[in-house]
Protein backbone atom coordinates (compact mmCIF):
# COMPACT_ATOMS: atom_id res chain seq x y z
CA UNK A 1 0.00 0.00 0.00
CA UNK A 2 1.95 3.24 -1.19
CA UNK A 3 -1.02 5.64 -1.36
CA UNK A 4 -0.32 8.94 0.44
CA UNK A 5 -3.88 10.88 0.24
CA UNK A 6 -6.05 8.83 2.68
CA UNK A 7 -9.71 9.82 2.94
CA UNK A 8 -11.74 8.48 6.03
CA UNK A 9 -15.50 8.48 5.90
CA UNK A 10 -16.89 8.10 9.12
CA UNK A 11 -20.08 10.85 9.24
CA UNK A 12 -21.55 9.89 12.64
CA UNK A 13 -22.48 8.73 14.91
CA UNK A 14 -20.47 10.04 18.07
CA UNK A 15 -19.29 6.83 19.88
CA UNK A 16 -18.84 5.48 16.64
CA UNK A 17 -16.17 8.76 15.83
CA UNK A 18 -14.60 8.10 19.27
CA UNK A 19 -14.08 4.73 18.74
CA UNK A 20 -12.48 5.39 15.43
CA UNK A 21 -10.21 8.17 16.59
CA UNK A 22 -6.93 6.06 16.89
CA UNK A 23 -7.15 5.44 13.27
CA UNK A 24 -5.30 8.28 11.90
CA UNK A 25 -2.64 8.02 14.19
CA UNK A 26 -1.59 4.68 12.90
CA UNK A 27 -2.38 5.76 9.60
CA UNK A 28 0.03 9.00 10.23
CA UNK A 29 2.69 6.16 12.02
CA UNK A 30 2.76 4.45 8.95
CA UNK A 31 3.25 7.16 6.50
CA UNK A 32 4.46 10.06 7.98
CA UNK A 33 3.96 12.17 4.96
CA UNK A 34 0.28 11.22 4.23
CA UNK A 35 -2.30 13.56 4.00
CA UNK A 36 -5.37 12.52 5.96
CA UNK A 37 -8.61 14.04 5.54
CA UNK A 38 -11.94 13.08 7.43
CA UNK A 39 -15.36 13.25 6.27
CA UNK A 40 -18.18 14.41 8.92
CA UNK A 41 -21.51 15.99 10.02
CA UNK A 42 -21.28 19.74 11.03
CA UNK A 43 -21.23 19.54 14.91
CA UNK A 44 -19.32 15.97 15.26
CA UNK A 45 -16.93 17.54 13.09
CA UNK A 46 -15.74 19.65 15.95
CA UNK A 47 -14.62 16.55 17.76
CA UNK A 48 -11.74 16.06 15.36
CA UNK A 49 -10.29 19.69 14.55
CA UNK A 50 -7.51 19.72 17.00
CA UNK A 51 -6.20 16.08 15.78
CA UNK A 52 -2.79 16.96 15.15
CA UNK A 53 -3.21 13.45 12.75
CA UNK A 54 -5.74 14.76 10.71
CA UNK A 55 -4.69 17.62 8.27
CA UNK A 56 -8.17 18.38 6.55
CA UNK A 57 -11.50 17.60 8.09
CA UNK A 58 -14.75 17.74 5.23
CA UNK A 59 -18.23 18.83 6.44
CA UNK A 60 -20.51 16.79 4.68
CA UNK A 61 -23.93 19.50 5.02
CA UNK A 62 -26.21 16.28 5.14
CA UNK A 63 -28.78 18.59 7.23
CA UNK A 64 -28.68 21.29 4.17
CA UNK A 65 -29.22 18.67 1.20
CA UNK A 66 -31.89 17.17 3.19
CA UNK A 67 -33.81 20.22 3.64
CA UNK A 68 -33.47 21.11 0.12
CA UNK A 69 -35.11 17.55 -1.20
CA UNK A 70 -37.97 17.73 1.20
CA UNK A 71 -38.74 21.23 0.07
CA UNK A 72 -38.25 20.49 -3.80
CA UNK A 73 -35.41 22.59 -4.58
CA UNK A 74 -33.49 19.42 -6.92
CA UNK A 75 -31.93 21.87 -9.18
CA UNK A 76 -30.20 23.70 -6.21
CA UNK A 77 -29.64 20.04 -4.60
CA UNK A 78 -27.89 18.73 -7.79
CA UNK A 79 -25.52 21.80 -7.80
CA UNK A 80 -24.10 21.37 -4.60
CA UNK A 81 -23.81 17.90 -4.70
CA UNK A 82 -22.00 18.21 -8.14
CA UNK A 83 -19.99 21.09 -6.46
CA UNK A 84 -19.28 19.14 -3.68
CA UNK A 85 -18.22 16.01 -6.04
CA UNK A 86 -15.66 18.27 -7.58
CA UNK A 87 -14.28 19.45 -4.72
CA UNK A 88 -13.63 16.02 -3.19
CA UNK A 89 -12.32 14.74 -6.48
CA UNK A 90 -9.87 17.92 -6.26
CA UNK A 91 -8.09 16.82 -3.91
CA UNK A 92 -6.68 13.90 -5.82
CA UNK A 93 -7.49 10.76 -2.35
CA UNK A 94 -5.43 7.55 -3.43
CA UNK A 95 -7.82 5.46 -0.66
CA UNK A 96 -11.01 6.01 0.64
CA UNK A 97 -11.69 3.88 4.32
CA UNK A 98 -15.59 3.50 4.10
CA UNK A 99 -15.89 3.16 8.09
CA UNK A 100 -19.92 3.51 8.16
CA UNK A 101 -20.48 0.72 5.53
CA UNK A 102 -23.91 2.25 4.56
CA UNK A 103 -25.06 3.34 1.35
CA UNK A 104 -24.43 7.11 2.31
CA UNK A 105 -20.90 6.31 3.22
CA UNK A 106 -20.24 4.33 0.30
CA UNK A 107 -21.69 7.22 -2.00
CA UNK A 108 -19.28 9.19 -0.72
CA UNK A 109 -16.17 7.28 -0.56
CA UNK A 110 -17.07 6.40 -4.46
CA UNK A 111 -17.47 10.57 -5.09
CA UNK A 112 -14.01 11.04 -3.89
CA UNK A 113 -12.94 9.43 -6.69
CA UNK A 114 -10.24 7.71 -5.29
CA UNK A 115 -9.14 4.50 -6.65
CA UNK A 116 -8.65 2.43 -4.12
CA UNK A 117 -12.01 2.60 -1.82
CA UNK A 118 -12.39 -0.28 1.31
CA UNK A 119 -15.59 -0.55 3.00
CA UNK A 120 -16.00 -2.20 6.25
CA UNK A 121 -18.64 -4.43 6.52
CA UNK A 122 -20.31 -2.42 3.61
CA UNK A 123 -23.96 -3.26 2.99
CA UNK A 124 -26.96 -1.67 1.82
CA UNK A 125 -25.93 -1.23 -2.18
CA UNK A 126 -22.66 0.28 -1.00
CA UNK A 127 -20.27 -2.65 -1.35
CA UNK A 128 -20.65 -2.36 -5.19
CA UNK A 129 -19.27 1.03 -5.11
CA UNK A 130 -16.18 -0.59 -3.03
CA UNK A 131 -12.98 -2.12 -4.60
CA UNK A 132 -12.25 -3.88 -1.32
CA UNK A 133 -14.97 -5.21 1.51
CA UNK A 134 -13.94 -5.92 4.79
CA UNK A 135 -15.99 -7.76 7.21
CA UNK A 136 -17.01 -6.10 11.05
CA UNK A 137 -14.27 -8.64 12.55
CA UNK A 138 -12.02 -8.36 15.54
CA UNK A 139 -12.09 -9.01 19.06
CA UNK A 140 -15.44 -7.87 19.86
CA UNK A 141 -14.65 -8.05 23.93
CA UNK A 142 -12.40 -4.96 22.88
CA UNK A 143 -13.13 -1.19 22.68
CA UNK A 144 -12.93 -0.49 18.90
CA UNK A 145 -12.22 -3.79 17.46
CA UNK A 146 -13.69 -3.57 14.43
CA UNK A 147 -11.95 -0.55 13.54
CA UNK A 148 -8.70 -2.00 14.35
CA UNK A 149 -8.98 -5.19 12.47
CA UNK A 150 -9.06 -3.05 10.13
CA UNK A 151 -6.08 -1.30 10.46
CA UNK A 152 -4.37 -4.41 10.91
CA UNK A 153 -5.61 -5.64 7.47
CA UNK A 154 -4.27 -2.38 5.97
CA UNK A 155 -0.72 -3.02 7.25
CA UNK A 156 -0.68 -0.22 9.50
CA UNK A 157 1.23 0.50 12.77
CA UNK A 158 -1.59 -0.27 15.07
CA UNK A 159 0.05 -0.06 18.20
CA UNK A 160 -2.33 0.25 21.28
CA UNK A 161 -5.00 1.68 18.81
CA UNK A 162 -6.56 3.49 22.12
CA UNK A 163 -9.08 6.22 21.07
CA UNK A 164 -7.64 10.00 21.58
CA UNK A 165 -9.65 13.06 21.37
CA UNK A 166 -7.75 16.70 21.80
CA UNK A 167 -9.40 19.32 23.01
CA UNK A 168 -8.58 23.08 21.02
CA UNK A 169 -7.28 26.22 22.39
CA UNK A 170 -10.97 28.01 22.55
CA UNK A 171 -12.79 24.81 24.66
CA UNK A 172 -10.54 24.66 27.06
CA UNK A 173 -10.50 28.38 27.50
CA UNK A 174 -14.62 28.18 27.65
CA UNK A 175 -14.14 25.55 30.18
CA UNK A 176 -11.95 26.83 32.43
CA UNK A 177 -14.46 30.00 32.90
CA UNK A 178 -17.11 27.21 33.38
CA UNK A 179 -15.62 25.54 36.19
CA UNK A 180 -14.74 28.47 38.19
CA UNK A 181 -18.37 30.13 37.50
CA UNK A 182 -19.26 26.73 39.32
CA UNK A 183 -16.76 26.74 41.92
CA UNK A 184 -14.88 23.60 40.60
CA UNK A 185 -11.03 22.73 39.56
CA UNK A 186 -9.73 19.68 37.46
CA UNK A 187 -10.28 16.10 38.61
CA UNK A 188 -12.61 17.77 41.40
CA UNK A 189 -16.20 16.36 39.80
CA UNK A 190 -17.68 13.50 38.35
CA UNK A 191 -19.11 13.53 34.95
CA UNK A 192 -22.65 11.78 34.65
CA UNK A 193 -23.60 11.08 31.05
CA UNK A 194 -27.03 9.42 31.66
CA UNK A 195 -28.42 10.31 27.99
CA UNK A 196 -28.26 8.39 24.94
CA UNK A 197 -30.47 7.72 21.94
CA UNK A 198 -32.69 4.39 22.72
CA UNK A 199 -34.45 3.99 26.09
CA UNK A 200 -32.90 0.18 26.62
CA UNK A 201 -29.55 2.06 27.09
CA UNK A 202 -30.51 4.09 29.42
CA UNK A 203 -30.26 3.34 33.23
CA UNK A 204 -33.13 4.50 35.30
CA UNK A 205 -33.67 8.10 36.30
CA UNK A 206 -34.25 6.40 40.29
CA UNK A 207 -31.02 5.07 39.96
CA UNK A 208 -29.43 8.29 38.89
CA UNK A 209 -31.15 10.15 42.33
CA UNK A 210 -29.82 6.74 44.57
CA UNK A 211 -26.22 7.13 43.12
CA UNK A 212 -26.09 11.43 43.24
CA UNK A 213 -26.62 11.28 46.89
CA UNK A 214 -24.19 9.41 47.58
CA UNK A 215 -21.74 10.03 45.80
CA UNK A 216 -19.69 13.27 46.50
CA UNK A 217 -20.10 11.50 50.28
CA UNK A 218 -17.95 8.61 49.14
CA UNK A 219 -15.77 10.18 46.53
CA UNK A 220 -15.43 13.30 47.24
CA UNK A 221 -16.51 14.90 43.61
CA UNK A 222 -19.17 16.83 42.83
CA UNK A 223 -21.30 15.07 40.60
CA UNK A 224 -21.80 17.06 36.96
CA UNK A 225 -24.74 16.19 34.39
CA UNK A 226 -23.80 16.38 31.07
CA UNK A 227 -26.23 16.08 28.20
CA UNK A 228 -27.90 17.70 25.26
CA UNK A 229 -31.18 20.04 24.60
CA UNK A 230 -33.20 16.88 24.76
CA UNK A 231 -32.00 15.69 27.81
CA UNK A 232 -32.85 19.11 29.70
CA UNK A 233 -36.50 17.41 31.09
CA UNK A 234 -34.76 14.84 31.88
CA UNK A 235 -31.71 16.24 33.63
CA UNK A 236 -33.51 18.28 35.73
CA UNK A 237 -35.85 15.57 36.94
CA UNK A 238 -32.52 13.32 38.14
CA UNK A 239 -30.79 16.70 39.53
CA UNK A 240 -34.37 17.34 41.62
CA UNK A 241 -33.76 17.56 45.37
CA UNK A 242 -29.95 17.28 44.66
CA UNK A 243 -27.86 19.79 47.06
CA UNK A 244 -24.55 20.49 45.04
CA UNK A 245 -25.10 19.04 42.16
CA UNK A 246 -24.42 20.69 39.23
CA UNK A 247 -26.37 20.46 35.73
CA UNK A 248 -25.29 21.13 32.37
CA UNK A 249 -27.48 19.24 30.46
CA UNK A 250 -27.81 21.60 27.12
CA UNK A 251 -25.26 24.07 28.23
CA UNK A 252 -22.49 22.78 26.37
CA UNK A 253 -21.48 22.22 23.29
CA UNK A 254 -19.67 18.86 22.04
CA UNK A 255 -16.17 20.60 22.36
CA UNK A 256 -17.18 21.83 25.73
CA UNK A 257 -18.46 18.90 26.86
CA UNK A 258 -14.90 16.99 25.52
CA UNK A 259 -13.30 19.00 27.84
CA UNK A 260 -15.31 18.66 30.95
CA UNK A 261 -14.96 14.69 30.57
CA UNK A 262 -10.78 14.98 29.80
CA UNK A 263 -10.68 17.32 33.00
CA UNK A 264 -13.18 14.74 35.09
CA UNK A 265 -12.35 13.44 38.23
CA UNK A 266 -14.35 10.45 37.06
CA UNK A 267 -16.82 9.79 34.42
CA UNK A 268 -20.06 7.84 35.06
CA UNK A 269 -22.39 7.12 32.06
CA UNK A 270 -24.12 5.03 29.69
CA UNK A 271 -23.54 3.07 26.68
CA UNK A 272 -23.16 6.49 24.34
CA UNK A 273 -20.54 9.07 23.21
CA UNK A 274 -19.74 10.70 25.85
CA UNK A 275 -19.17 7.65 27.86
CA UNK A 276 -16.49 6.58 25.15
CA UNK A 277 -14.98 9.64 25.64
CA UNK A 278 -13.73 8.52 28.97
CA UNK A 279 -11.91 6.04 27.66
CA UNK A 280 -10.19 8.51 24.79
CA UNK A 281 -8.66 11.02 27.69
CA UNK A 282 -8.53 8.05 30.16
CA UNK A 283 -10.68 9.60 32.47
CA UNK A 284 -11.44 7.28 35.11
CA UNK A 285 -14.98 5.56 33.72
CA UNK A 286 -17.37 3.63 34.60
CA UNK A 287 -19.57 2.40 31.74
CA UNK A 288 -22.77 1.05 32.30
CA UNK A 289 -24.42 -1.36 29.63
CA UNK A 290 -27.43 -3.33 28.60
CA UNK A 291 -29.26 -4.44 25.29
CA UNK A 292 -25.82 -3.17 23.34
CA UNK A 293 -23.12 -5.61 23.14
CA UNK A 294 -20.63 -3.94 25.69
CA UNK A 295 -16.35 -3.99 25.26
CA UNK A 296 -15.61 -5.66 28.41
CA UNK A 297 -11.86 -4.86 27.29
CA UNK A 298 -11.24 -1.03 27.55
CA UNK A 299 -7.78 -1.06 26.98
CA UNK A 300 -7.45 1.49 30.16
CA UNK A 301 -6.79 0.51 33.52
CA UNK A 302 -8.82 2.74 34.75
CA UNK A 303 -11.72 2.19 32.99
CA UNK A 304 -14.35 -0.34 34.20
CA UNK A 305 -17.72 -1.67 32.36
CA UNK A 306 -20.70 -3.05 34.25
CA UNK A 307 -23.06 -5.36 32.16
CA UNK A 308 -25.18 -8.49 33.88
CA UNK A 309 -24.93 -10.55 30.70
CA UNK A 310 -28.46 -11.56 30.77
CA UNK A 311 -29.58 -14.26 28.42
CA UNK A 312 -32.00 -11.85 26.76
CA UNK A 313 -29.26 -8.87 26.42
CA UNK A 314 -28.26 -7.49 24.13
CA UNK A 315 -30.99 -7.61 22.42
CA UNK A 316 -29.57 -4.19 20.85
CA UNK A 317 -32.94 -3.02 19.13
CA UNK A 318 -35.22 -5.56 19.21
CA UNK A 319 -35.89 -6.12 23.36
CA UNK A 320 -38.17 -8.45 24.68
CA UNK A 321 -38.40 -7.28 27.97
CA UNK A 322 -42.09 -5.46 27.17
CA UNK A 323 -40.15 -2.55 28.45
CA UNK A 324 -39.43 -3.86 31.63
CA UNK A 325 -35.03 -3.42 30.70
CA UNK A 326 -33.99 -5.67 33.71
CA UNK A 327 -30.16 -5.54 32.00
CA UNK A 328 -30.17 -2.34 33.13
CA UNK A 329 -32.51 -1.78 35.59
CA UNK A 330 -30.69 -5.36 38.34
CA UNK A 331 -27.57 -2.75 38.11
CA UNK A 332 -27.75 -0.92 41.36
CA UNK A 333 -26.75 2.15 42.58
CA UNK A 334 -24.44 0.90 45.29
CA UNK A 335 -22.91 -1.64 42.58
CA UNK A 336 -21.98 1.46 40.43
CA UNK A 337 -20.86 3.75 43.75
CA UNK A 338 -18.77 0.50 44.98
CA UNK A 339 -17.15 -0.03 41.15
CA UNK A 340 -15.96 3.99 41.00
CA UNK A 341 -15.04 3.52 44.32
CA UNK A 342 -12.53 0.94 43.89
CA UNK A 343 -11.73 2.40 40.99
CA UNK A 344 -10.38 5.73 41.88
CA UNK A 345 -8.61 3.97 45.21
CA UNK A 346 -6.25 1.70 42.58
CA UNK A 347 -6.22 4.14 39.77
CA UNK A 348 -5.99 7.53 41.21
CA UNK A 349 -3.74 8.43 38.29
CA UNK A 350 -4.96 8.47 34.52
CA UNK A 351 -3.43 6.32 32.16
């Protein structure tokens, strides 16, 4: 493989970016000289500017062209996607990586018009657009498997292929002013990251209140609730009747909310982005899964996942439960307090 223009198309979803985040570093150990681009949403895309591996990050405006189909506007959709086409095509890619393996992805990758383009598990129509398929292999017990198998079958450097986020200049600035607004330093409070996307990931909002009040008792950290503008109902019903607590839910922005979790005392949270994000700035973590098929390797000695192994779970997004989520809802509140307990007594210092 002598390609120097690499092209990685990995347009969401968060975890799914954090998981993938070590690839351009072993790309980057393998060919020093490459130029690596990454394709993205706007917003996620933010996650990936201050990779001092990545030289070029593309905004795919999947939002805009959407809006212009649904309102009829095809002649001003076919000139920015043929605008868009040229531009990507400009910039002469030797290898697209399809990461997403969905028809999107590989319409994309193909547009580039690079000539070698590998999709990972591709499906969906989008393995004929492919020169090279790759399956979803690896060892699934390990964070980011799949995306290193795939590094390994490029020839690449893989090394510990741990996920790494950096955090810019102007995040960490709007941080810092955060933290002292809310009377709190570095490693002085616990990240909670209760929120995610499917209700048989989430742990229950009783559990939430059970852990919170204990838990700057035993630890010492004041606990933080992180989340987005959906999550605001919801944050504020767990932070109820709280003293000290402090919530953030919809506050932040993704770079913002990078930062809080790499400055975290400890990071409690769910099977979703910011959760993985623990593991990226080895924070000390303590994951909590479910229906989704968990990584019960983290790679991080100070990272710790809690999952019952039920015979129904995962069950990922088909449960059978009628609702009932016992994967989730059997993990107690002094199981997770006694986990980050231990954790931060024999890892007090990040990875």
């Amino acid at each position: 493989m002598t390609a120097q223009r690499f092209l990685i198309v990995r347009t969401s979803a968060i975890g799914d970016v954090v998981f993938a985040s070590a690839l351009p570093a072993a790309l980057r150990r393998t060919y020093p000289d490459a130029h690596i681009a990454w394709m993205v949403e706007p917003g996620i895309h933010e996650l990936l500017l201050a990779d001092p591996d990545i030289d070029e990050v593309i905004v795919w405006p999947k939002a805009d062209w959407k809006k212009l189909w649904q309102s009829g506007q095809y002649q001003e959709l076919a000139r920015q996607f043929l605008a868009f086409r040229s531009a990507l095509r400009a910039r002469r890619f030797d290898v697209a990586l399809d990461l997403q393996g969905l028809f999107k992805s590989g319409l994309l990758a193909w547009l580039s018009g690079a000539r070698r383009r590998v999709g990972l598990g591709s499906k969906e129509g989008s393995q004929w657009l492919m020169t090279e398929k790759l399956p979803r292999a690896g060892d699934k017990r390990r964070l980011g498997s799949e995306y290193r198998f795939l590094a390994e079958q490029l020839g690449l450097e893989v090394g510990d292929f741990l996920p790494r986020l950096h955090v810019g200049q102007q995040a960490q600035e709007r941080v810092a002013s955060l933290l002292e607004q809310h009377g709190l330093g570095k490693g002085r409070y616990a990240v909670l990251a209760p929120f995610t996307t499917r209700p048989q990931k989430h742990w229950f909002e009783d559990n939430w209140r059970a852990l919170i009040s204990r838990l700057q008792a035993s630890t010492g950290l004041v606990p933080v609730i992180l989340g987005g503008p959906a999550d605001v109902e919801a944050a504020q019903r767990i932070a109820a009747g709280a003293p000290g607590i402090v919530n953030l839910a919809g506050q932040t922005r993704l770079p913002e909310a990078a930062a809080l979790v790499s400055q975290a005392g400890l990071l409690i949270g769910v099977d979703t982005g910011l959760t993985h994000m623990g593991a990226a700035f080895a924070t000390p973590t303590v994951a909590l899964f479910g229906s989704t098929c968990p990584y019960l390797e983290t790679g991080r000695a100070n990272a710790r996942v809690i999952w019952l192994g039920l015979e129904c779970s995962p069950c990922r997004r088909h449960p059978t439960c009628g609702g009932a989520f016992q994967c989730l809802r059997e993990i107690t509140a002094e199981r997770v307090l006694e986990t980050a307990t231990q954790l931060l007594s024999t890892n007090a210092i990040k990875a």
